[in-house]
PDB file of N, CA and C in Angstrom:
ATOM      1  N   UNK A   1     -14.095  -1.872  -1.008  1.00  0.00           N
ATOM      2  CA  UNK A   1     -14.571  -0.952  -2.032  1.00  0.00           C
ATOM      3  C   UNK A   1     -15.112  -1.741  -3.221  1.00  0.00           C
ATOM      4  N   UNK A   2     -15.848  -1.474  -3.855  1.00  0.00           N
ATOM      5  CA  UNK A   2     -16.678  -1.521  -5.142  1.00  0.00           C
ATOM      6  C   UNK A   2     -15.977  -1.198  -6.299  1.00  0.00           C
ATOM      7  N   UNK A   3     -16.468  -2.342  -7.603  1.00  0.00           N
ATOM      8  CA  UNK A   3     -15.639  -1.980  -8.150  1.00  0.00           C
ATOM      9  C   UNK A   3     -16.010  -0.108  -8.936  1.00  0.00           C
ATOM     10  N   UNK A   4     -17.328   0.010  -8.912  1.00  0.00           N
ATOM     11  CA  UNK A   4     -17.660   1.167  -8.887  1.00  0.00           C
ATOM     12  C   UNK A   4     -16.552   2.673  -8.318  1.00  0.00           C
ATOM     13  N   UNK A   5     -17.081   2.473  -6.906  1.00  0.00           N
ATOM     14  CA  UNK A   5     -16.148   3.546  -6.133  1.00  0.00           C
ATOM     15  C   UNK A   5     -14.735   3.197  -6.419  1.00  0.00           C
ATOM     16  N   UNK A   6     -14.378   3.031  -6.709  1.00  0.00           N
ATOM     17  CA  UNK A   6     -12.782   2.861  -7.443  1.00  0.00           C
ATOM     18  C   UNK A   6     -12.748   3.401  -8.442  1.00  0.00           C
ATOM     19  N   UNK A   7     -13.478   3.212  -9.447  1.00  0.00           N
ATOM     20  CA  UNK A   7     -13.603   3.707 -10.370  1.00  0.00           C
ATOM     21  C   UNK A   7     -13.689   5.276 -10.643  1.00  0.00           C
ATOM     22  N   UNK A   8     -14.629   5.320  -9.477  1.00  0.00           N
ATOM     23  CA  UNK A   8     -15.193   6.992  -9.456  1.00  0.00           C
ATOM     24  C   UNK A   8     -14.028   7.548  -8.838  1.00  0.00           C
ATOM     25  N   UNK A   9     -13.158   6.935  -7.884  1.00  0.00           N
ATOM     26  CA  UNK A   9     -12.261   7.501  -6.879  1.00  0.00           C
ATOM     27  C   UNK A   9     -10.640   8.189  -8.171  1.00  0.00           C
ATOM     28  N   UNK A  10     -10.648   6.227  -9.173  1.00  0.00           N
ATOM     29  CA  UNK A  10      -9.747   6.918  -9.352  1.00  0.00           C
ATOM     30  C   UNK A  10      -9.781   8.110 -10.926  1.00  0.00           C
ATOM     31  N   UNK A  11     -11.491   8.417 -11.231  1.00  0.00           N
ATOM     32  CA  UNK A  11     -11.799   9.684 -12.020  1.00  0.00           C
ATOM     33  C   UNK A  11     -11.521  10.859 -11.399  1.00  0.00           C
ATOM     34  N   UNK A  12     -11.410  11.008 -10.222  1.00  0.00           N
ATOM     35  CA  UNK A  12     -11.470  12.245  -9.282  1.00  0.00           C
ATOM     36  C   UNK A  12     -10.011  12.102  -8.938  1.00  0.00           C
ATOM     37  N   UNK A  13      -9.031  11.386  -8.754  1.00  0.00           N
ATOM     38  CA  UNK A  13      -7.986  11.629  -8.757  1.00  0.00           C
ATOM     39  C   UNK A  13      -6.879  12.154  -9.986  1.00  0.00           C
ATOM     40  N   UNK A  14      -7.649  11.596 -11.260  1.00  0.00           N
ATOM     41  CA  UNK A  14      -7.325  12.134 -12.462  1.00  0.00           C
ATOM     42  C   UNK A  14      -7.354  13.476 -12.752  1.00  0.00           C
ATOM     43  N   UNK A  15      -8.719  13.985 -12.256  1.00  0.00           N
ATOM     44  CA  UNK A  15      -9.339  15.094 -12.040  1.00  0.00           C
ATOM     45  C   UNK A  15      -8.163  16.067 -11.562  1.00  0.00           C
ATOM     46  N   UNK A  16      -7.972  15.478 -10.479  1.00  0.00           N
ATOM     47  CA  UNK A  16      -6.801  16.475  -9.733  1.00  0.00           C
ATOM     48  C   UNK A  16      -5.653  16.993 -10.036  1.00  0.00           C
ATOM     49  N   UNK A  17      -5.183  15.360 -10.815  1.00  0.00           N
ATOM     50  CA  UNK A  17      -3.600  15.348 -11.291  1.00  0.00           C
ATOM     51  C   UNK A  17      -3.786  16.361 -12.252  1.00  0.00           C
ATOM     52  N   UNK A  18      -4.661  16.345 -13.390  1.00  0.00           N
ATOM     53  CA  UNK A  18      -5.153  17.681 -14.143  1.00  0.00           C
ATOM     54  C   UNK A  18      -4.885  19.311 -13.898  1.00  0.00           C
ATOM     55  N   UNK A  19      -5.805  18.906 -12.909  1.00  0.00           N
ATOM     56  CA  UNK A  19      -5.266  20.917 -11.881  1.00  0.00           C
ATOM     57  C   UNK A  19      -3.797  20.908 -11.869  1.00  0.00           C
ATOM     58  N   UNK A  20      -3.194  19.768 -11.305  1.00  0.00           N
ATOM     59  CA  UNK A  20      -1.842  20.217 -11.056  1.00  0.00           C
ATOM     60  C   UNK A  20      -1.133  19.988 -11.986  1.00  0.00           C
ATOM     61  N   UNK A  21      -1.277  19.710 -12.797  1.00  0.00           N
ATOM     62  CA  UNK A  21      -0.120  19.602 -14.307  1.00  0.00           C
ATOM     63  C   UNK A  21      -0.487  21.231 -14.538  1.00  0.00           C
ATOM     64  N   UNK A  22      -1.434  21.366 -14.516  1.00  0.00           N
ATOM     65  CA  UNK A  22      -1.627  22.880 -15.261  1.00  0.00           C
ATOM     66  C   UNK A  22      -1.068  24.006 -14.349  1.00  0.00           C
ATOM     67  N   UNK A  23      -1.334  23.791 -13.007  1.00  0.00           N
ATOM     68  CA  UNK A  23      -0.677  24.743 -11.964  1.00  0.00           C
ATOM     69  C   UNK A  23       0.897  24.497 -12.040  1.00  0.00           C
ATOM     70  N   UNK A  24       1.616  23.062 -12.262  1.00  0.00           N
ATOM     71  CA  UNK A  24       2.969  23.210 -12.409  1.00  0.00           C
ATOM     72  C   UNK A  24       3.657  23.747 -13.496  1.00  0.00           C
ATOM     73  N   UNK A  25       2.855  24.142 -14.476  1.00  0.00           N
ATOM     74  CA  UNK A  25       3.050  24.693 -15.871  1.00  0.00           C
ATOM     75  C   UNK A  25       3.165  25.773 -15.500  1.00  0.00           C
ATOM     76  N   UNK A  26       2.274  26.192 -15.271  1.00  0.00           N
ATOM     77  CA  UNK A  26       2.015  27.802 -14.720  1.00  0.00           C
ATOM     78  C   UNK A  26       3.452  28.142 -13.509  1.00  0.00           C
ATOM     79  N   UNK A  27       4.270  27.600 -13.051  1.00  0.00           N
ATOM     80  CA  UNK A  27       5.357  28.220 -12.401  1.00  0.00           C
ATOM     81  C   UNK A  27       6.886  28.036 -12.783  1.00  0.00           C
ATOM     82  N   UNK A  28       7.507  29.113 -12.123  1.00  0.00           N
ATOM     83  CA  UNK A  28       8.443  29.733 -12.999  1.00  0.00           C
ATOM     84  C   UNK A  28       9.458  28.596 -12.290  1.00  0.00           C
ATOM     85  N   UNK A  29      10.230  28.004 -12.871  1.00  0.00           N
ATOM     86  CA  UNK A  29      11.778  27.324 -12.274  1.00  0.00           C
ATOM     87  C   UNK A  29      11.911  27.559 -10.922  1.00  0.00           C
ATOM     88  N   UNK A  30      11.826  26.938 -10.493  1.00  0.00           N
ATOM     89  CA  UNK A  30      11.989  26.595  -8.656  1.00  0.00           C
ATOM     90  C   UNK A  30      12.051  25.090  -8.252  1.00  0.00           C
ATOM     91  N   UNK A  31      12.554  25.123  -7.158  1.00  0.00           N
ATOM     92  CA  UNK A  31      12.457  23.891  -6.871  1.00  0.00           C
ATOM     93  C   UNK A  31      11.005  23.476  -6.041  1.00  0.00           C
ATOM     94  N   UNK A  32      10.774  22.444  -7.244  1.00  0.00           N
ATOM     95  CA  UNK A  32       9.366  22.084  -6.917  1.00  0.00           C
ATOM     96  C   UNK A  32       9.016  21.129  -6.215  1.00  0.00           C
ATOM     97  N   UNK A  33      10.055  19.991  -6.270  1.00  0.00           N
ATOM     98  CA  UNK A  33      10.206  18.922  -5.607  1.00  0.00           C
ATOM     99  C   UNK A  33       9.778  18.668  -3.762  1.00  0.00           C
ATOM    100  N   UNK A  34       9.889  19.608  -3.551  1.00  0.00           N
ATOM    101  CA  UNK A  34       9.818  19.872  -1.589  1.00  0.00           C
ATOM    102  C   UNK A  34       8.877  20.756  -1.600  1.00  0.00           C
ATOM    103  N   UNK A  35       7.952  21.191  -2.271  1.00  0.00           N
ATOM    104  CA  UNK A  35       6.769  21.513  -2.196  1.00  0.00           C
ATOM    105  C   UNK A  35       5.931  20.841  -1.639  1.00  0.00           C
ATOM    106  N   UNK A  36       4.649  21.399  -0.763  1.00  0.00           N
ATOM    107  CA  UNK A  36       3.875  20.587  -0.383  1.00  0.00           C
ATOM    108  C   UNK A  36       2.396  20.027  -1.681  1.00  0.00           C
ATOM    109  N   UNK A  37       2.480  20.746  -2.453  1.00  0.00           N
ATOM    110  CA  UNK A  37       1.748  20.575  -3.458  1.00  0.00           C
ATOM    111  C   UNK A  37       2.588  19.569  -4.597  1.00  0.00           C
ATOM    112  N   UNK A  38       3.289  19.508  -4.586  1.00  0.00           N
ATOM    113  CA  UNK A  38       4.420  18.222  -5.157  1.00  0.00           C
ATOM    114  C   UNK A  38       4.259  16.597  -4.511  1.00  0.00           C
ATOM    115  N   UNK A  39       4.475  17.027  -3.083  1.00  0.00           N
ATOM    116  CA  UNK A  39       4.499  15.856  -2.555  1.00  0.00           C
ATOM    117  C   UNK A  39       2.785  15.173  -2.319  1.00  0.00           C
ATOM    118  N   UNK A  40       1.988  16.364  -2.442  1.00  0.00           N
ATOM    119  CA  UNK A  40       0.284  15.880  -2.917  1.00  0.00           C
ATOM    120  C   UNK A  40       0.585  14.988  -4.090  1.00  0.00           C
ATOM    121  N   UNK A  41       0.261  15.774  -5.236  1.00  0.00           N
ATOM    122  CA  UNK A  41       0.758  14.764  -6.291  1.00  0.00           C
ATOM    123  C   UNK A  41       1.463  13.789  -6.590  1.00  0.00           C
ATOM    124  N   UNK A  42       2.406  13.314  -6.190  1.00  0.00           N
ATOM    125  CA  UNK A  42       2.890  12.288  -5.556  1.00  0.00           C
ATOM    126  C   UNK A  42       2.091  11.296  -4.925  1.00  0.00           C
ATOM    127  N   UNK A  43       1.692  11.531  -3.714  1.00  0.00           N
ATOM    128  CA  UNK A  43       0.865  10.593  -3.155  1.00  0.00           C
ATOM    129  C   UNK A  43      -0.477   9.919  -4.098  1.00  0.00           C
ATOM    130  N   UNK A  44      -1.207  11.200  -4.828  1.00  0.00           N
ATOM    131  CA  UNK A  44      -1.583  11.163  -5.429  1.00  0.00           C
ATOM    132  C   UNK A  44      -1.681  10.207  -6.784  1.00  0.00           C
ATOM    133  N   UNK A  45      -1.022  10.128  -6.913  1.00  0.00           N
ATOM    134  CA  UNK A  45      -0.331   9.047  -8.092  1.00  0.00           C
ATOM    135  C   UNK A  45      -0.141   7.818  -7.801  1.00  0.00           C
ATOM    136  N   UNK A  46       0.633   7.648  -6.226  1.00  0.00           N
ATOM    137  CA  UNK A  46       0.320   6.372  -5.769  1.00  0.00           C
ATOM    138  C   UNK A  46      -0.723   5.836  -5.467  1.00  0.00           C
ATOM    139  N   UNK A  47      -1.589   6.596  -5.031  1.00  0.00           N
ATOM    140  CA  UNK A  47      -2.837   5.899  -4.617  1.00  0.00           C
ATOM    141  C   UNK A  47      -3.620   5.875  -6.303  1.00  0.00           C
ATOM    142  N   UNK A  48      -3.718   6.359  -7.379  1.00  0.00           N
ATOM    143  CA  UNK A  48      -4.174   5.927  -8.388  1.00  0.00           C
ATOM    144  C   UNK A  48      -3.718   4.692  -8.668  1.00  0.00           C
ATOM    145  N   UNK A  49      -2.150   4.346  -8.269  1.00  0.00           N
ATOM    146  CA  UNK A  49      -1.787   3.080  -9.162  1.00  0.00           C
ATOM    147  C   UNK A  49      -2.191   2.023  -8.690  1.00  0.00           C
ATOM    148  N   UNK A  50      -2.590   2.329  -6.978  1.00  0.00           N
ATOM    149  CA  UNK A  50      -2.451   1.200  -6.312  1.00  0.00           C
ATOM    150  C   UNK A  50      -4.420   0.762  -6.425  1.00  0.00           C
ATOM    151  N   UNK A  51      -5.065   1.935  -6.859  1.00  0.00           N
ATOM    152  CA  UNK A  51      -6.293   1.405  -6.953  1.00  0.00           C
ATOM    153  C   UNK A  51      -6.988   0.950  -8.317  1.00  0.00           C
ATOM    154  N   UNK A  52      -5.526   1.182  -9.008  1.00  0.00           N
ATOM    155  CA  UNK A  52      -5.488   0.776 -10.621  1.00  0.00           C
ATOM    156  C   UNK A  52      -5.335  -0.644 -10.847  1.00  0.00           C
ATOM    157  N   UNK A  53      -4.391  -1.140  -9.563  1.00  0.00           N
ATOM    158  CA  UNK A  53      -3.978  -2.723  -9.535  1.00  0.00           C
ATOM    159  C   UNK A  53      -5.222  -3.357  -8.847  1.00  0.00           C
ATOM    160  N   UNK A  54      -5.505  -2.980  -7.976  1.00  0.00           N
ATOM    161  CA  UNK A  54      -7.056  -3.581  -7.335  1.00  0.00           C
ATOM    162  C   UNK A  54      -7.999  -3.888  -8.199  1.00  0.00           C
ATOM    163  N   UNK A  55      -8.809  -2.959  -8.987  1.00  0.00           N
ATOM    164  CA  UNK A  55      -9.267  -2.325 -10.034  1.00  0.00           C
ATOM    165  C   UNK A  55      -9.133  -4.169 -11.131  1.00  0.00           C
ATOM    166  N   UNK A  56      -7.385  -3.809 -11.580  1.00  0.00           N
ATOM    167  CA  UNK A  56      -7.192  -5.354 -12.560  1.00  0.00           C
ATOM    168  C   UNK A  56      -7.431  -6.591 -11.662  1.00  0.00           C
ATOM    169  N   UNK A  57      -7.016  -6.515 -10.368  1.00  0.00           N
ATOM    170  CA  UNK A  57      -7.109  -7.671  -9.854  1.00  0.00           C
ATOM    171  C   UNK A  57      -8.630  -8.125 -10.003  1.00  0.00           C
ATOM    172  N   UNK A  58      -9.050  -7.142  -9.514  1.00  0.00           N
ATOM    173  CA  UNK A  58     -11.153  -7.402  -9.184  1.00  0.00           C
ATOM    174  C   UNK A  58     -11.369  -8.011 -10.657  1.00  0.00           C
ATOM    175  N   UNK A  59     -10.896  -7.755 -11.879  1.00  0.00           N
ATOM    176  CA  UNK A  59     -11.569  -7.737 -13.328  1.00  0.00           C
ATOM    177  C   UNK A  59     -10.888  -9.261 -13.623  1.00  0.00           C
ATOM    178  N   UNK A  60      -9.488  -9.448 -13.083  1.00  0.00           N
ATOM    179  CA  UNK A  60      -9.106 -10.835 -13.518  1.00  0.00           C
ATOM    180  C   UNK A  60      -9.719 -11.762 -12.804  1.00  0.00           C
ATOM    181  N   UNK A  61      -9.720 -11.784 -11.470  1.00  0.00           N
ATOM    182  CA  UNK A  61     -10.422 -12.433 -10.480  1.00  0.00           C
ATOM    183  C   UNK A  61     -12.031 -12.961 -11.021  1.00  0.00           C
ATOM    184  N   UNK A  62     -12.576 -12.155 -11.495  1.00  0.00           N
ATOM    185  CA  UNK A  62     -14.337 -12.034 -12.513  1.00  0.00           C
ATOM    186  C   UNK A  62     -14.314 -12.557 -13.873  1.00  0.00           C
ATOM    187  N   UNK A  63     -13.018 -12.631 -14.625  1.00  0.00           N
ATOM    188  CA  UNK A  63     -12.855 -13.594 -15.478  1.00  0.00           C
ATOM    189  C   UNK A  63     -12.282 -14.916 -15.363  1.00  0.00           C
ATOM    190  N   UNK A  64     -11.793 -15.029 -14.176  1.00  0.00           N
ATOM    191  CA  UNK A  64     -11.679 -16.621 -14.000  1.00  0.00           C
ATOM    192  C   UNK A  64     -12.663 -17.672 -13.255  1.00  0.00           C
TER     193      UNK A  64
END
């Protein structure tokens, strides 16, 4: 991947986490945790961080 499409990938994952902060707002006390829309977000998050570390690696890697 590019450092581009990473970039864009992880705007559109931001994007998402967005919807779902606002959709988890929007519900009443339940257990949310074992949701399948929980465990999206989740994944979700990992794959931001992990294309967040790529992302620094590519930028340190270009300054040395």
């Amino acid at each position: 991947m590019t450092k581009k499409e990473i970039k864009e990938e992880i705007e559109t994952i931001n994007k998402r986490l967005e919807k779902a902060d606002e959709y988890f707002l929007n519900l009443d006390l339940i257990e949310v945790d074992e949701t399948r829309e929980y465990k999206l977000v989740r994944s979700l998050i990992k794959r931001a961080a992990y294309l967040t570390n790529i992302l620094i690696k590519m930028e340190v890697q270009q300054d040395a």
